[in-house]
N, C-alpha and C. Protein backbone atom coordinates (compact mmCIF):
# COMPACT_ATOMS: atom_id res chain seq x y z
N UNK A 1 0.23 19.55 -13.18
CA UNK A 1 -0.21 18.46 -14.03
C UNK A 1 -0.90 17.40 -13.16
N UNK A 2 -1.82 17.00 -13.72
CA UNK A 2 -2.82 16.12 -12.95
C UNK A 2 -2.03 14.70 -12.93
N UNK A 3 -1.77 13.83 -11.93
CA UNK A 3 -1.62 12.39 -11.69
C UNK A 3 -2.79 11.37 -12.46
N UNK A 4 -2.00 10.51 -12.90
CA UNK A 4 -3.47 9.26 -13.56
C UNK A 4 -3.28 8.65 -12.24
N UNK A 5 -4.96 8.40 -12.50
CA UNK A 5 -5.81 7.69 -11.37
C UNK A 5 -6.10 5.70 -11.04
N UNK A 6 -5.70 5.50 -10.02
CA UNK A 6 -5.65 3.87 -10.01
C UNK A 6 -7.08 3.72 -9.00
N UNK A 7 -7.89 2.44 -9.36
CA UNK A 7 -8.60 2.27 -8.25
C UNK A 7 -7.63 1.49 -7.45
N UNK A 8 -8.48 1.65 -5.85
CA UNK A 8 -8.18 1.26 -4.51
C UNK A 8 -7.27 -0.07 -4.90
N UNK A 9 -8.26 -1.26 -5.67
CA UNK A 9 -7.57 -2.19 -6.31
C UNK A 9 -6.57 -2.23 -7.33
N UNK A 10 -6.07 -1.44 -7.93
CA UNK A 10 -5.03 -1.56 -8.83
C UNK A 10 -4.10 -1.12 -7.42
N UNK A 11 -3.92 0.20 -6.75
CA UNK A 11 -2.88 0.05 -5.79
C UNK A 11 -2.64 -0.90 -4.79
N UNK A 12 -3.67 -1.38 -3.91
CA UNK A 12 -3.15 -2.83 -3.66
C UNK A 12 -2.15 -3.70 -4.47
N UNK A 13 -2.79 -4.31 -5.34
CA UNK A 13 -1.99 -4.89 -6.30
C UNK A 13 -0.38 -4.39 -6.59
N UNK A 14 -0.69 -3.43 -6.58
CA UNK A 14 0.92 -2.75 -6.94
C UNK A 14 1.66 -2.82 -5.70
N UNK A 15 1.08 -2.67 -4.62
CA UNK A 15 2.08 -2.67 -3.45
C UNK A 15 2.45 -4.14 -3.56
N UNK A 16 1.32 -5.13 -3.18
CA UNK A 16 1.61 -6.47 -2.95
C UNK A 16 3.00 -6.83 -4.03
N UNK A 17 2.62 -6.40 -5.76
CA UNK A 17 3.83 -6.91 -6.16
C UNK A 17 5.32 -6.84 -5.79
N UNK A 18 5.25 -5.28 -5.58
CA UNK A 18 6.28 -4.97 -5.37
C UNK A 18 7.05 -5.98 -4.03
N UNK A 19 6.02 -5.44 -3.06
CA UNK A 19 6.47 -6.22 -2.14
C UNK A 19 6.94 -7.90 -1.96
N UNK A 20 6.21 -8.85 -3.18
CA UNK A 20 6.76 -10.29 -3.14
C UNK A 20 7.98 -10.45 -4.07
N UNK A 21 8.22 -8.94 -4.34
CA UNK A 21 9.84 -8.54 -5.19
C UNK A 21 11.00 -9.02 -4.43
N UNK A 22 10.36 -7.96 -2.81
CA UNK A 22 11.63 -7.78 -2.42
C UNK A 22 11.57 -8.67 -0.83
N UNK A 23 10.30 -9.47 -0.69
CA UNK A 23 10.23 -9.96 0.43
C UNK A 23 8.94 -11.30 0.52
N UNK A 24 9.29 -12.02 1.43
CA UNK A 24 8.20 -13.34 1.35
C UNK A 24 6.71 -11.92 2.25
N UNK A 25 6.12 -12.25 1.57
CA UNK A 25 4.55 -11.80 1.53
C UNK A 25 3.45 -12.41 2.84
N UNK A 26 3.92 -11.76 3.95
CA UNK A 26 3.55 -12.53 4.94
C UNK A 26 1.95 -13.34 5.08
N UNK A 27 1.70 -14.29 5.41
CA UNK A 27 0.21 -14.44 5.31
C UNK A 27 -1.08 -13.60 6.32
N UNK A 28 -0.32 -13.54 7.41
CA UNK A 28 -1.00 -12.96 8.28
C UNK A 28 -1.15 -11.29 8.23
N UNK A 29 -0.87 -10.74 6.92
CA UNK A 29 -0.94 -9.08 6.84
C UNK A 29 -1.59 -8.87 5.41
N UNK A 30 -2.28 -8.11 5.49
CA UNK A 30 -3.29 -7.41 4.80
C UNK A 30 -3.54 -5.98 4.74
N UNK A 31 -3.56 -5.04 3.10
CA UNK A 31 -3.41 -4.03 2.99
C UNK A 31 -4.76 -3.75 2.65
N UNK A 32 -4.84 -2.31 3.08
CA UNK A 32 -5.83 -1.77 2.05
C UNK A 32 -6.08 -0.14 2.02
N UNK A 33 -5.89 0.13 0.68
CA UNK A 33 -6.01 1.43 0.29
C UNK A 33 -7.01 2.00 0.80
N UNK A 34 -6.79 3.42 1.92
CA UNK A 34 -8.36 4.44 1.87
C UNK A 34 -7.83 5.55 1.15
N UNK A 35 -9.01 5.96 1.23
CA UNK A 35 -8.88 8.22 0.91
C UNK A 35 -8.36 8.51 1.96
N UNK A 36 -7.58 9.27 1.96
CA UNK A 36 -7.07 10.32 3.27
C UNK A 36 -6.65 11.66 2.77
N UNK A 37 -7.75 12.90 3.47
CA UNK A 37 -7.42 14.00 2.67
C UNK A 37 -7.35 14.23 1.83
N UNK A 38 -6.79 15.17 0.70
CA UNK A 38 -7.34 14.78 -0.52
C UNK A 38 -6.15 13.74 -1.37
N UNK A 39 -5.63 13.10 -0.91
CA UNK A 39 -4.99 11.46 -1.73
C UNK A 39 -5.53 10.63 -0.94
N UNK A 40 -4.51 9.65 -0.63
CA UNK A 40 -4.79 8.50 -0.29
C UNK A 40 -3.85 8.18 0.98
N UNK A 41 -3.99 6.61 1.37
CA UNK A 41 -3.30 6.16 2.25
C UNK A 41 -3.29 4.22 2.29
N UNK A 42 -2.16 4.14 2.63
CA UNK A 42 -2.22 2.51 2.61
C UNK A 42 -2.43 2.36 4.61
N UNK A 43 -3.65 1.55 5.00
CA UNK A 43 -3.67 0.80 5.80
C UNK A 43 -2.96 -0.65 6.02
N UNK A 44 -2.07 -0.94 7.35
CA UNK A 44 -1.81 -2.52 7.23
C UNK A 44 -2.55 -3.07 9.03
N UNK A 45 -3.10 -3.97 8.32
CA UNK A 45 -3.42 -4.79 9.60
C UNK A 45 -3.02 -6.61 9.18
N UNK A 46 -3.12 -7.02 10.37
CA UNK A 46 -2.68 -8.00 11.13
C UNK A 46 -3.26 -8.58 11.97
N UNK A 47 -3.53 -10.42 11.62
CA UNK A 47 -4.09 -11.10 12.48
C UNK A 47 -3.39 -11.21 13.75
N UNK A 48 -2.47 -11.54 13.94
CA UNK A 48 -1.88 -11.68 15.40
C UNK A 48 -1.66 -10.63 15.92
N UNK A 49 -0.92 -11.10 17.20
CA UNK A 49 -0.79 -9.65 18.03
C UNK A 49 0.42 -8.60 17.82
N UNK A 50 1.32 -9.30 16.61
CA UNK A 50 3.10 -9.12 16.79
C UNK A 50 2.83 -8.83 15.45
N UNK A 51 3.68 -7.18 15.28
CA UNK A 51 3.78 -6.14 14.07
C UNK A 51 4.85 -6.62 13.72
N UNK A 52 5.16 -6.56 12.24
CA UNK A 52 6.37 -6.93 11.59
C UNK A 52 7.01 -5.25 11.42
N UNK A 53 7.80 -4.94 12.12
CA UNK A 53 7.97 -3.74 11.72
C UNK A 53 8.82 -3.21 10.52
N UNK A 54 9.79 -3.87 9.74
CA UNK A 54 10.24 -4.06 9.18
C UNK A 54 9.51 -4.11 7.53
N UNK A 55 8.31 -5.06 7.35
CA UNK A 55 7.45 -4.59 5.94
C UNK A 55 6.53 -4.06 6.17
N UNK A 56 6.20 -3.45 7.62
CA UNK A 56 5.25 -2.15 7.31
C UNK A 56 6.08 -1.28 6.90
N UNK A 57 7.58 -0.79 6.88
CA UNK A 57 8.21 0.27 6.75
C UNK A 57 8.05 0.03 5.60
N UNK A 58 8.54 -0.79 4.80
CA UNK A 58 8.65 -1.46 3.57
C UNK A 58 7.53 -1.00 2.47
N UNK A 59 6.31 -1.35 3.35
CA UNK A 59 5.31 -1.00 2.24
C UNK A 59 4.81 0.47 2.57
N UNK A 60 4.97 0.75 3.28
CA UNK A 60 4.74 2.55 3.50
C UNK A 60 5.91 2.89 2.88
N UNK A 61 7.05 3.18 2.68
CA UNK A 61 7.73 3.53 1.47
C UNK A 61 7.11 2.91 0.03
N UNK A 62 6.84 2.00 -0.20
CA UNK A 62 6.31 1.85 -1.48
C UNK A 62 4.81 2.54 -1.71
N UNK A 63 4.29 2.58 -0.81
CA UNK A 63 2.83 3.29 -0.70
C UNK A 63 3.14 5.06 -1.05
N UNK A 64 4.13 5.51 -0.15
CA UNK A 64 4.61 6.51 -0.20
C UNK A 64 5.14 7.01 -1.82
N UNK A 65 5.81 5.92 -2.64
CA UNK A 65 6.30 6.75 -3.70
C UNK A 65 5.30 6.55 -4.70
N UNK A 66 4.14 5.36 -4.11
CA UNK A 66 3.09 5.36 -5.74
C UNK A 66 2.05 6.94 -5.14
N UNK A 67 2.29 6.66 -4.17
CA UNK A 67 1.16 8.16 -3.84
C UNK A 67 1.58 9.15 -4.63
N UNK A 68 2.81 9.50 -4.99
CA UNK A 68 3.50 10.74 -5.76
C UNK A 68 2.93 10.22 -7.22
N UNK A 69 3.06 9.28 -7.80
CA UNK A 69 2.75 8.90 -9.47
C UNK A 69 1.49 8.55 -9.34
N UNK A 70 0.40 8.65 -8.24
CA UNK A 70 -0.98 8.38 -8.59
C UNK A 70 -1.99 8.61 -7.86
N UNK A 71 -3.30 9.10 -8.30
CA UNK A 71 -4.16 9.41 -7.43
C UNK A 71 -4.95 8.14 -7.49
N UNK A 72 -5.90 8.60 -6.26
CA UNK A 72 -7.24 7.56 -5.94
C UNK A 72 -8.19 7.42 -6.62
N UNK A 73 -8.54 6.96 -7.68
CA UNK A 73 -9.94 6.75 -8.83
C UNK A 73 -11.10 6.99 -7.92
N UNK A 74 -11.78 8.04 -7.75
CA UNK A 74 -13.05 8.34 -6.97
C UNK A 74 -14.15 6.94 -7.20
């Protein structure tokens, strides 16, 4: 069965919510959905030099379970 399709921007959005669910929404980090293979993938970058390692795990599990309920809108 085929997955319904989100653009790049609707999954952003969905991570970010989730994420100011369960955590303050850091200012200095920024997501963004690519293609990878044939789904997808959440990128995180960061202005400073110091990784939060803790809500990258965070949002790669949430990235991780919308990847299962949704594909990438070509």
């Amino acid at each position: 069965m085929k997955k319904p399709a989100k653009t790049r921007e609707e999954l952003e959005s969905a991570i970010r919510l989730e994420m100011e669910d369960i955590s303050d929404w850091p200012t200095d980090l920024a997501i963004s959905v690519v293609p990878h293979e044939d789904s997808w993938k959440v990128e995180i970058m960061r202005d400073g030099p110091q990784r939060d390692a803790d809500r990258c795990e965070m949002i790669e599990a949430i990235a991780d379970r919308l990847r299962i309920q949704f594909d990438l809108k070509a």
